[in-house]
PDB file of N, CA and C in Angstrom:
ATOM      1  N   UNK A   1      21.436   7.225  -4.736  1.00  0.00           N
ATOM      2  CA  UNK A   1      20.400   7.049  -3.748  1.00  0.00           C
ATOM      3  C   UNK A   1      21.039   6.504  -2.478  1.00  0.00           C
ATOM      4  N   UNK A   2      20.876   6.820  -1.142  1.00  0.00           N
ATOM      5  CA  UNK A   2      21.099   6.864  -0.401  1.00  0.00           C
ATOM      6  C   UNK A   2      20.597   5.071   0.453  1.00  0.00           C
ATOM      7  N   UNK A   3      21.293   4.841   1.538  1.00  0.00           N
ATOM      8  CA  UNK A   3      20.551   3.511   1.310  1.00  0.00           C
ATOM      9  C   UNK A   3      19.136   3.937   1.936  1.00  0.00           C
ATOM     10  N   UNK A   4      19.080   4.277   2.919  1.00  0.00           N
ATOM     11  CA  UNK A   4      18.030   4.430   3.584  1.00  0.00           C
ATOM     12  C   UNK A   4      16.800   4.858   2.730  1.00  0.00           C
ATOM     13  N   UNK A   5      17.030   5.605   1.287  1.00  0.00           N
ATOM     14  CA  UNK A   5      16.020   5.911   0.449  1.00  0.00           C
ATOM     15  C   UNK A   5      16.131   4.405  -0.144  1.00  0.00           C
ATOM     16  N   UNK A   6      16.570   3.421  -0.470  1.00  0.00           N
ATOM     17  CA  UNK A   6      16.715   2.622  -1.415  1.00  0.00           C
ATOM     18  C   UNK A   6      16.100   1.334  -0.616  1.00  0.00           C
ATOM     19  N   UNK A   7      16.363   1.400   0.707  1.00  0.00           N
ATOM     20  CA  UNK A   7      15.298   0.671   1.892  1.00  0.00           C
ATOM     21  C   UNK A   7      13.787   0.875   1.666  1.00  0.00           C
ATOM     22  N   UNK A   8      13.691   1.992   1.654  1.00  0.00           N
ATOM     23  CA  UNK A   8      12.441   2.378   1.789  1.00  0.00           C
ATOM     24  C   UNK A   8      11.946   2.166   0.405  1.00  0.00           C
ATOM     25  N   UNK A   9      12.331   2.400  -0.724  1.00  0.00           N
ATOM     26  CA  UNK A   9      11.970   2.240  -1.747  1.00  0.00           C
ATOM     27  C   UNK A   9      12.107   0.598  -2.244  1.00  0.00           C
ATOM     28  N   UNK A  10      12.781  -0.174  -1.681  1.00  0.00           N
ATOM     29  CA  UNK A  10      12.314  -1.781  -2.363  1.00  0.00           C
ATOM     30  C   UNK A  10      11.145  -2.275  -0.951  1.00  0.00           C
ATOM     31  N   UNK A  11      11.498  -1.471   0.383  1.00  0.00           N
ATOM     32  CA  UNK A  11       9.875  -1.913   0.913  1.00  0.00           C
ATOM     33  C   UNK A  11       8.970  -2.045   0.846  1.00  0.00           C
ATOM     34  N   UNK A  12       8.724  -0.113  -0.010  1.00  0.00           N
ATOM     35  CA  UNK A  12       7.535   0.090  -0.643  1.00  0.00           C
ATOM     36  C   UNK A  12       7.225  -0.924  -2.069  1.00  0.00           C
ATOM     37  N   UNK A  13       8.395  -0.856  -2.470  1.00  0.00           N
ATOM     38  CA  UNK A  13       8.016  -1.989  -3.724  1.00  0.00           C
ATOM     39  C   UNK A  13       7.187  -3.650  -3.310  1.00  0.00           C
ATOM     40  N   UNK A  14       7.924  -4.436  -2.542  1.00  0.00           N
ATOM     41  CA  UNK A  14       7.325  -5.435  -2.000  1.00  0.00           C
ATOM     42  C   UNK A  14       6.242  -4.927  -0.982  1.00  0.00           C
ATOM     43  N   UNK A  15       6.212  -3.800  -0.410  1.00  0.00           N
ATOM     44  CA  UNK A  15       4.272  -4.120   0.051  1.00  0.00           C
ATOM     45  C   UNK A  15       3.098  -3.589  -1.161  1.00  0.00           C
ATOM     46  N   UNK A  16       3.930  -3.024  -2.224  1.00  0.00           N
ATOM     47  CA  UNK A  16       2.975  -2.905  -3.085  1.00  0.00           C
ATOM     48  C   UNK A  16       2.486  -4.304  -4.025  1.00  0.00           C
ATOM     49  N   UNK A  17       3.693  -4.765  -4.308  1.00  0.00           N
ATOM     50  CA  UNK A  17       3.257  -6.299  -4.574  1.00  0.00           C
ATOM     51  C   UNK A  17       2.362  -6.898  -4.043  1.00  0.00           C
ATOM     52  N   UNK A  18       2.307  -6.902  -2.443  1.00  0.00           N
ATOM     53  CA  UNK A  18       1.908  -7.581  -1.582  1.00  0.00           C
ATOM     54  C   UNK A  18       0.415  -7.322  -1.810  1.00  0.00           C
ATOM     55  N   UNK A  19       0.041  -5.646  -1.827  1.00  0.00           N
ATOM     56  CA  UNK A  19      -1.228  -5.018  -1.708  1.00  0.00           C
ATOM     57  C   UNK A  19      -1.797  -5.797  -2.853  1.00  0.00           C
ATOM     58  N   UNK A  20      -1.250  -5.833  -4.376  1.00  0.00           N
ATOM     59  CA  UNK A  20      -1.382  -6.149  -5.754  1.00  0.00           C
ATOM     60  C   UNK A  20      -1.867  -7.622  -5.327  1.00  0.00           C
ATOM     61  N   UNK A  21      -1.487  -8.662  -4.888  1.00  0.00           N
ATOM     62  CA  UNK A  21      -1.738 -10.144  -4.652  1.00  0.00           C
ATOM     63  C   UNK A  21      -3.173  -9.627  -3.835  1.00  0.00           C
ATOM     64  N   UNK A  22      -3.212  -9.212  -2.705  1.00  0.00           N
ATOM     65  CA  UNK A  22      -4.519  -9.183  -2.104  1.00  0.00           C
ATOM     66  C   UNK A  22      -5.649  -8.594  -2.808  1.00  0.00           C
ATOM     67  N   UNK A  23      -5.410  -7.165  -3.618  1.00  0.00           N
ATOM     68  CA  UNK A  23      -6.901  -6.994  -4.129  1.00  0.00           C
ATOM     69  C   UNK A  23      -7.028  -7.911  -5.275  1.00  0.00           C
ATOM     70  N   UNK A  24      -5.831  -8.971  -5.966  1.00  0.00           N
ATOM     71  CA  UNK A  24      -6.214  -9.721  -6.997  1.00  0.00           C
ATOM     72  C   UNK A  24      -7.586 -10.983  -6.132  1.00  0.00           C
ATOM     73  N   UNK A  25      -7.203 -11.369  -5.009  1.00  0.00           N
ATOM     74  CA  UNK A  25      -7.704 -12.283  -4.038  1.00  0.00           C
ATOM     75  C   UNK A  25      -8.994 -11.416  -3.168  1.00  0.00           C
ATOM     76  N   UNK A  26      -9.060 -10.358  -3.191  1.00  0.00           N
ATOM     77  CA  UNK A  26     -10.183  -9.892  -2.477  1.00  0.00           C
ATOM     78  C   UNK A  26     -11.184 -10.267  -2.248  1.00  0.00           C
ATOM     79  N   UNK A  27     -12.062 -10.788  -3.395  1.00  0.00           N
ATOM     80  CA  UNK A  27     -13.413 -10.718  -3.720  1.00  0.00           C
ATOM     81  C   UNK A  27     -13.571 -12.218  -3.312  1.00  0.00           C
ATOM     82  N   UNK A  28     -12.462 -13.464  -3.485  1.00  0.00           N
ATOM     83  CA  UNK A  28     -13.082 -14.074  -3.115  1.00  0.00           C
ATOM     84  C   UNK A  28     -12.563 -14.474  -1.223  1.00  0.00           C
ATOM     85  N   UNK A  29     -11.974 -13.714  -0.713  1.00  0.00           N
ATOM     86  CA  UNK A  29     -11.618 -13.421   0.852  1.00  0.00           C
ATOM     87  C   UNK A  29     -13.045 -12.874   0.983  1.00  0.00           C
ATOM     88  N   UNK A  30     -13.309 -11.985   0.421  1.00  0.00           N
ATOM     89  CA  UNK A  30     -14.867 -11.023   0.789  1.00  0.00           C
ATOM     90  C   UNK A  30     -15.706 -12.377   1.224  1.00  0.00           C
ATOM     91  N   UNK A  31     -15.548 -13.181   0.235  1.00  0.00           N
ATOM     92  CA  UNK A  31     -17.256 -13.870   0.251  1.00  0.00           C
ATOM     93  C   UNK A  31     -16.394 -15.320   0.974  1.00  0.00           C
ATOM     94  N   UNK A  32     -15.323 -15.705   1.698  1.00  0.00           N
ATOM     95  CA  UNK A  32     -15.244 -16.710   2.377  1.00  0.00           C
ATOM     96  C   UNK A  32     -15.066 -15.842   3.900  1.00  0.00           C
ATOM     97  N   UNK A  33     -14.645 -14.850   4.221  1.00  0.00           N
ATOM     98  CA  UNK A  33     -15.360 -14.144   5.261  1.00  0.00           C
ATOM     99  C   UNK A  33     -16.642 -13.829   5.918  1.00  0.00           C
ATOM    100  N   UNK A  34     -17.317 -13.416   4.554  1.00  0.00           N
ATOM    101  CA  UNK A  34     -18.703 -13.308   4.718  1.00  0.00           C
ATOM    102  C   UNK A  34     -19.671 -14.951   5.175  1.00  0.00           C
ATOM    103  N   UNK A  35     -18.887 -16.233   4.670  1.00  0.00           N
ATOM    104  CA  UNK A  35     -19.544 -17.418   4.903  1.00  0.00           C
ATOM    105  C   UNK A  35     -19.137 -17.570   5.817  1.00  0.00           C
ATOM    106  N   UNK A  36     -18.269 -17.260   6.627  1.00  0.00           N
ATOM    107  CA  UNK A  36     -17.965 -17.586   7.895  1.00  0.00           C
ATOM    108  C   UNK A  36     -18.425 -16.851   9.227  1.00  0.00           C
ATOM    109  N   UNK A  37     -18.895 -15.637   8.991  1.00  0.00           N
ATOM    110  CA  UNK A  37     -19.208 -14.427   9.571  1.00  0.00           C
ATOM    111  C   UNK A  37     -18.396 -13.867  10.104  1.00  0.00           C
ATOM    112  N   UNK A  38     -17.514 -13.469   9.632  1.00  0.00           N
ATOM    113  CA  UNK A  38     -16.174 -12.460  10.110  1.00  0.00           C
ATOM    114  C   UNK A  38     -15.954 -11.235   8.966  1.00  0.00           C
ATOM    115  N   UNK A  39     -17.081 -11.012   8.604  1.00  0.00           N
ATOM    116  CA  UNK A  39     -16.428 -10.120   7.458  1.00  0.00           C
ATOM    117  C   UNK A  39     -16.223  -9.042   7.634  1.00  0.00           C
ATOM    118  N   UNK A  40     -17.003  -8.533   9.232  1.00  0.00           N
ATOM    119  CA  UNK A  40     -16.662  -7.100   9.699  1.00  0.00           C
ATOM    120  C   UNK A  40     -15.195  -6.751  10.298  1.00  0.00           C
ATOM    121  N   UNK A  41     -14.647  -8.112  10.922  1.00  0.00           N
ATOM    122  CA  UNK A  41     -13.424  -7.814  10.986  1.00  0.00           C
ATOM    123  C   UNK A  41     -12.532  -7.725   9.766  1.00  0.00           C
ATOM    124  N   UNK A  42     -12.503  -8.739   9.169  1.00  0.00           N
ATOM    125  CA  UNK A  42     -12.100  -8.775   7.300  1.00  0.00           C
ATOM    126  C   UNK A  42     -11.753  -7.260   6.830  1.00  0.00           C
ATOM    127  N   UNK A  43     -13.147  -6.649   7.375  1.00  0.00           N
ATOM    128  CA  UNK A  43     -13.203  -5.320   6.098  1.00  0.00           C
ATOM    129  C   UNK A  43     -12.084  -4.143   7.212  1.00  0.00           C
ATOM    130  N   UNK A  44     -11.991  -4.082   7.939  1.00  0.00           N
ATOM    131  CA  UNK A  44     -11.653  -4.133   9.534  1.00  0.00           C
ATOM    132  C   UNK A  44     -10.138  -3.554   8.906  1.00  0.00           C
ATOM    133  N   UNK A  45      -9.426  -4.977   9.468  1.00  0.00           N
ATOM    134  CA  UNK A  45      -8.523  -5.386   9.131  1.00  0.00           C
ATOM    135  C   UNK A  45      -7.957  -4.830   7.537  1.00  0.00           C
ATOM    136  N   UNK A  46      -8.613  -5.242   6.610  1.00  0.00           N
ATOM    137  CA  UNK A  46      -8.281  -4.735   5.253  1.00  0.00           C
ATOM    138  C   UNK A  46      -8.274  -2.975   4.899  1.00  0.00           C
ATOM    139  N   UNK A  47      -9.150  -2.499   5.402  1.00  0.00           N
ATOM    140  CA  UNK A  47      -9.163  -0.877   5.597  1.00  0.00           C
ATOM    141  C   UNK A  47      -7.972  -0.455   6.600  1.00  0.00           C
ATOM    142  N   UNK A  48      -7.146  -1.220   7.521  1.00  0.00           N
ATOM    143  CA  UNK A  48      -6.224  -0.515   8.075  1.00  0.00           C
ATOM    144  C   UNK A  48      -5.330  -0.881   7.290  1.00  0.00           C
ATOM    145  N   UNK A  49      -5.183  -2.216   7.127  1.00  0.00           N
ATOM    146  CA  UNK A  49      -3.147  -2.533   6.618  1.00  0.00           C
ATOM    147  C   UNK A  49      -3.531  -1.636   5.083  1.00  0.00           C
ATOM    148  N   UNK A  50      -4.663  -0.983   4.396  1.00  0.00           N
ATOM    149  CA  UNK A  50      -4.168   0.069   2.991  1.00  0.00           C
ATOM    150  C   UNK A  50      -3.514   1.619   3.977  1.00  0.00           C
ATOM    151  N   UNK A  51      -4.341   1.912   4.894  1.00  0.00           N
ATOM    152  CA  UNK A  51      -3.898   2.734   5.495  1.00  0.00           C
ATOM    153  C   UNK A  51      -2.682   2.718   5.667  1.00  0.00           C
ATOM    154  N   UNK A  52      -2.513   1.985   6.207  1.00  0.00           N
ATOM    155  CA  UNK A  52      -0.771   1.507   6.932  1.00  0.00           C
ATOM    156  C   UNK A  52       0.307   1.622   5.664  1.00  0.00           C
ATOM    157  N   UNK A  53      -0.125   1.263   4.748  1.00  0.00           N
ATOM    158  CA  UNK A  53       0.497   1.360   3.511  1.00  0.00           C
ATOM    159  C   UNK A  53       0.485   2.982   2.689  1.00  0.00           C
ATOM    160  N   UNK A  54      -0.306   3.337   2.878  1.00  0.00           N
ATOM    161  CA  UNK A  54      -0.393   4.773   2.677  1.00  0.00           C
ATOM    162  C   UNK A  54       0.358   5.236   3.242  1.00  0.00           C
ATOM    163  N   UNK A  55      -0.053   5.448   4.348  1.00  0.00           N
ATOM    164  CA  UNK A  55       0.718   6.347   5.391  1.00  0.00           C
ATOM    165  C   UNK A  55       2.705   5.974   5.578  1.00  0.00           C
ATOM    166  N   UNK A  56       3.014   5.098   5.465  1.00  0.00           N
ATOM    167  CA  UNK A  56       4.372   4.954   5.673  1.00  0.00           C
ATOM    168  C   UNK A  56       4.630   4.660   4.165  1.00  0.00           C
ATOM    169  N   UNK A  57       4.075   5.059   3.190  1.00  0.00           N
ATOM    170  CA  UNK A  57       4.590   5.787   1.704  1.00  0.00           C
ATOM    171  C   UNK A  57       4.672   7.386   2.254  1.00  0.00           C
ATOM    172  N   UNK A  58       3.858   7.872   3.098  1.00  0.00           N
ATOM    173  CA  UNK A  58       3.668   9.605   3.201  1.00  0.00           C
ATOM    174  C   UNK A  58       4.989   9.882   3.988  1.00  0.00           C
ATOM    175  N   UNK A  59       5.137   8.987   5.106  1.00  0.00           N
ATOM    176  CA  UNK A  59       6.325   8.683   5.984  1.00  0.00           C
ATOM    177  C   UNK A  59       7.489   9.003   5.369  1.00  0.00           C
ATOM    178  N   UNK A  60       7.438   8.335   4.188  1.00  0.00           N
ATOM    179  CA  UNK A  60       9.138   7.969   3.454  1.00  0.00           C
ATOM    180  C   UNK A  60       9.477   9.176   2.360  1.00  0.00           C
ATOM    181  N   UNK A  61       8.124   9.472   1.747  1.00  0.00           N
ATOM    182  CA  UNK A  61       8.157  10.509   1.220  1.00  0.00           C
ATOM    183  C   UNK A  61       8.827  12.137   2.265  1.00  0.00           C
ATOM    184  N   UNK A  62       8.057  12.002   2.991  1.00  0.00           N
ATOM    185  CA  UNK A  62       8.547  13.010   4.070  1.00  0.00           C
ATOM    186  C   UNK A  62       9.852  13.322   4.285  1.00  0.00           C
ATOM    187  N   UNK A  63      10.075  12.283   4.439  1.00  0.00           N
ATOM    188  CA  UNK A  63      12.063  11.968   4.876  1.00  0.00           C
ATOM    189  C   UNK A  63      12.834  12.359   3.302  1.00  0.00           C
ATOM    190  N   UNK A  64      12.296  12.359   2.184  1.00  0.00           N
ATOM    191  CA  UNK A  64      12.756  12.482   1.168  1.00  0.00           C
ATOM    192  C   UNK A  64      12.762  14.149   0.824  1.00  0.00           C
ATOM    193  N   UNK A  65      11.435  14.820   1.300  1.00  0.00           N
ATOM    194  CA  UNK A  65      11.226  15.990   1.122  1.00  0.00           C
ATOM    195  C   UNK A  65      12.215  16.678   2.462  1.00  0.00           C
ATOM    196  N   UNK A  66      12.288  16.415   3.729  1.00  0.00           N
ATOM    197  CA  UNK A  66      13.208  16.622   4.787  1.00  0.00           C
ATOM    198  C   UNK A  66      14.696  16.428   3.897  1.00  0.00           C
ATOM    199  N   UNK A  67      15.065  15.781   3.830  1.00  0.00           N
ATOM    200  CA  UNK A  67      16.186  15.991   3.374  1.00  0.00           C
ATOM    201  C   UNK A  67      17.015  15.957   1.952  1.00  0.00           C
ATOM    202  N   UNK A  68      15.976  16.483   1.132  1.00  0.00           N
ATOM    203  CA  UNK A  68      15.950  17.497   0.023  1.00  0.00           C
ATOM    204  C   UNK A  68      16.439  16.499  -0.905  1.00  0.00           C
ATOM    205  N   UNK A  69      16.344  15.515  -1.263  1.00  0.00           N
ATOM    206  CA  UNK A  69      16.065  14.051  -1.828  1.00  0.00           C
ATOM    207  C   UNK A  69      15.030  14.058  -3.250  1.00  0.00           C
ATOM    208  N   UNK A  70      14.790  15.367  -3.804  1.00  0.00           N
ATOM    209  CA  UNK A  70      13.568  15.410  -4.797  1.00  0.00           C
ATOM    210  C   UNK A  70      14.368  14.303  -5.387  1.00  0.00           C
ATOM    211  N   UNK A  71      15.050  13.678  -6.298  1.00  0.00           N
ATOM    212  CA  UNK A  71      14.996  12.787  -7.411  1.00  0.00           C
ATOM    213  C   UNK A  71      14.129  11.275  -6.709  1.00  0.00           C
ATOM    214  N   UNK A  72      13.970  11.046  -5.705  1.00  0.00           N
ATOM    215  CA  UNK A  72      13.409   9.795  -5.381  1.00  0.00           C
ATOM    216  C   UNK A  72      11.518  10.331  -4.865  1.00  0.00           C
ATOM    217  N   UNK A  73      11.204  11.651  -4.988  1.00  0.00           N
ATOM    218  CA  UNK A  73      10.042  11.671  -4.611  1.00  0.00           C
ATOM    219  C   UNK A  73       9.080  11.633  -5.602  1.00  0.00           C
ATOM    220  N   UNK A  74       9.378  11.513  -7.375  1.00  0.00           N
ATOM    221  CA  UNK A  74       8.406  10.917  -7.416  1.00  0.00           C
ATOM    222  C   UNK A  74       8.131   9.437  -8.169  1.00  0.00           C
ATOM    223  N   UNK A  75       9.096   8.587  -7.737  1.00  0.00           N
ATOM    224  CA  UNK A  75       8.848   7.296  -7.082  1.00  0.00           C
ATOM    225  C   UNK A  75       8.133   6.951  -5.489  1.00  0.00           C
ATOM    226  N   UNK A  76       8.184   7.583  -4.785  1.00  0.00           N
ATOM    227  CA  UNK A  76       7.066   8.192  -3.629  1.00  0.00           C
ATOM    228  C   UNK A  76       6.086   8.098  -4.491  1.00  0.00           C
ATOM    229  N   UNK A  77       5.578   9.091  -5.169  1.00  0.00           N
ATOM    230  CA  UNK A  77       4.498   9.681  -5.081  1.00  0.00           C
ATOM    231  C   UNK A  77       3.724   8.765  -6.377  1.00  0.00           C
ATOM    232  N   UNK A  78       4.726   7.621  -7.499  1.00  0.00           N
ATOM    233  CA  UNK A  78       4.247   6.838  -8.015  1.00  0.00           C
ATOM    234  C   UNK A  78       3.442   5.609  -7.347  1.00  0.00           C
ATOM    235  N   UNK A  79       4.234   5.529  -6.570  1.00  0.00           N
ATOM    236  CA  UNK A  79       3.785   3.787  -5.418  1.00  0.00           C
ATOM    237  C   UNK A  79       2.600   4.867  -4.805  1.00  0.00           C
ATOM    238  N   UNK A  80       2.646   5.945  -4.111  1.00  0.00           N
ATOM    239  CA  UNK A  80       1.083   6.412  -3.612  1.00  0.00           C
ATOM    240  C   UNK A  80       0.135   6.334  -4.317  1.00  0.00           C
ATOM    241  N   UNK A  81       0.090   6.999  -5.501  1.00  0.00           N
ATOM    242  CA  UNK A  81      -0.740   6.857  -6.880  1.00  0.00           C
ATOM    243  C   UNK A  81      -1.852   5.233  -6.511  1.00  0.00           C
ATOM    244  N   UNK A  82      -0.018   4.747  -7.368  1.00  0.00           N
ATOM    245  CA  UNK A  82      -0.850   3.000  -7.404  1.00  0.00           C
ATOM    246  C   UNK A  82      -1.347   2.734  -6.386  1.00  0.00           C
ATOM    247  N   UNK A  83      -0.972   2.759  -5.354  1.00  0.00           N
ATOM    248  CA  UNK A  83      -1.563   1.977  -3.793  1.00  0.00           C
ATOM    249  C   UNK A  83      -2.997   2.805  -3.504  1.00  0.00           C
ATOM    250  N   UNK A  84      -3.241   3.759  -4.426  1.00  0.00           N
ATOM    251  CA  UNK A  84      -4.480   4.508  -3.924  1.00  0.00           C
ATOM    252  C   UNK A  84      -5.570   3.710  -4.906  1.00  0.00           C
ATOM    253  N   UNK A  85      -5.224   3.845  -6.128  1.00  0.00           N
ATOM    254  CA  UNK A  85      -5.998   3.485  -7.740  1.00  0.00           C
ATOM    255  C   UNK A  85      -6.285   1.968  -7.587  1.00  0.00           C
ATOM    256  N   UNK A  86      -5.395   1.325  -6.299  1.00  0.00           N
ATOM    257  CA  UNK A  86      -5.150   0.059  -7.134  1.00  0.00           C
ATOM    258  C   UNK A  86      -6.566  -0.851  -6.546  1.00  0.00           C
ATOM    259  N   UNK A  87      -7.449  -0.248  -5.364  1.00  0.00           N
ATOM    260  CA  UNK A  87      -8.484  -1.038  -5.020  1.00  0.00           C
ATOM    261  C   UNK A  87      -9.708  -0.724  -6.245  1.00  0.00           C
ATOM    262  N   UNK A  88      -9.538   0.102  -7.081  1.00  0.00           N
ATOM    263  CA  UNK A  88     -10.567   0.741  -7.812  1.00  0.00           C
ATOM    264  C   UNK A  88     -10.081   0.304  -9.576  1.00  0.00           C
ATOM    265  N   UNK A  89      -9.707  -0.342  -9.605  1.00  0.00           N
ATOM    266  CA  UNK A  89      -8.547  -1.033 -10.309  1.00  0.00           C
ATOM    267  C   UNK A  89      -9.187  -2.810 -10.166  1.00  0.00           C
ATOM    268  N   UNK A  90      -9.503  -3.637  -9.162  1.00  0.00           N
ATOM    269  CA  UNK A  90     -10.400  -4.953  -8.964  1.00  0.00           C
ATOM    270  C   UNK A  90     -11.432  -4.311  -8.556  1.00  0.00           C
ATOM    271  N   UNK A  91     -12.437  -3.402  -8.937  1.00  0.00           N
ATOM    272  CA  UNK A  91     -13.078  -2.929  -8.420  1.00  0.00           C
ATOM    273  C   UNK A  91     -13.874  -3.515  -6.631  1.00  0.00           C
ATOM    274  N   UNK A  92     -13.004  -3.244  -6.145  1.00  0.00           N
ATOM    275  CA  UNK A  92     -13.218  -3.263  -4.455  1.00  0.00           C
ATOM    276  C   UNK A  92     -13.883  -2.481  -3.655  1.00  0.00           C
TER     277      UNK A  92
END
């Protein structure tokens, strides 16, 4: 593996962690947002950084399919999986 695949692949690993800690914490962010009245930004905010996480998994994947890299795409396409399943998963 190349480093630049091996970059991208312990990134994706630690923001999937990262994602994993927040929807464990969601529900109760939901309802100390909601007591505060910020929850439209909350939900805001939380609907882009999954995006953001999506999308620069599609990013890295790309670069993997560009330069003909199949043995690391589907570790790509595992971390997409999870990062998709995983709000439906704490049910969020």
């Amino acid at each position: 593996m190349q480093k630049k695949h091996l970059f991208f692949t312990l990134s994706i690993a630690f923001l999937s962690l990262a994602h994993l800690i927040f929807s464990y914490f969601y529900i109760r962010m939901y309802g100390y947002f909601n007591l505060h009245g910020h929850l439209n930004s909350f939900m805001t905010v939380a609907w882009l950084l999954r995006f953001v996480i999506d999308a620069y998994i599609v990013i890295c994947g790309f670069f993997a399919v560009r330069e003909e890299r199949y043995k690391v795409l589907p570790v790509y396409l595992l971390f997409f999986l999870f990062n998709l399943v995983l709000p439906f998963i704490f049910h969020i």
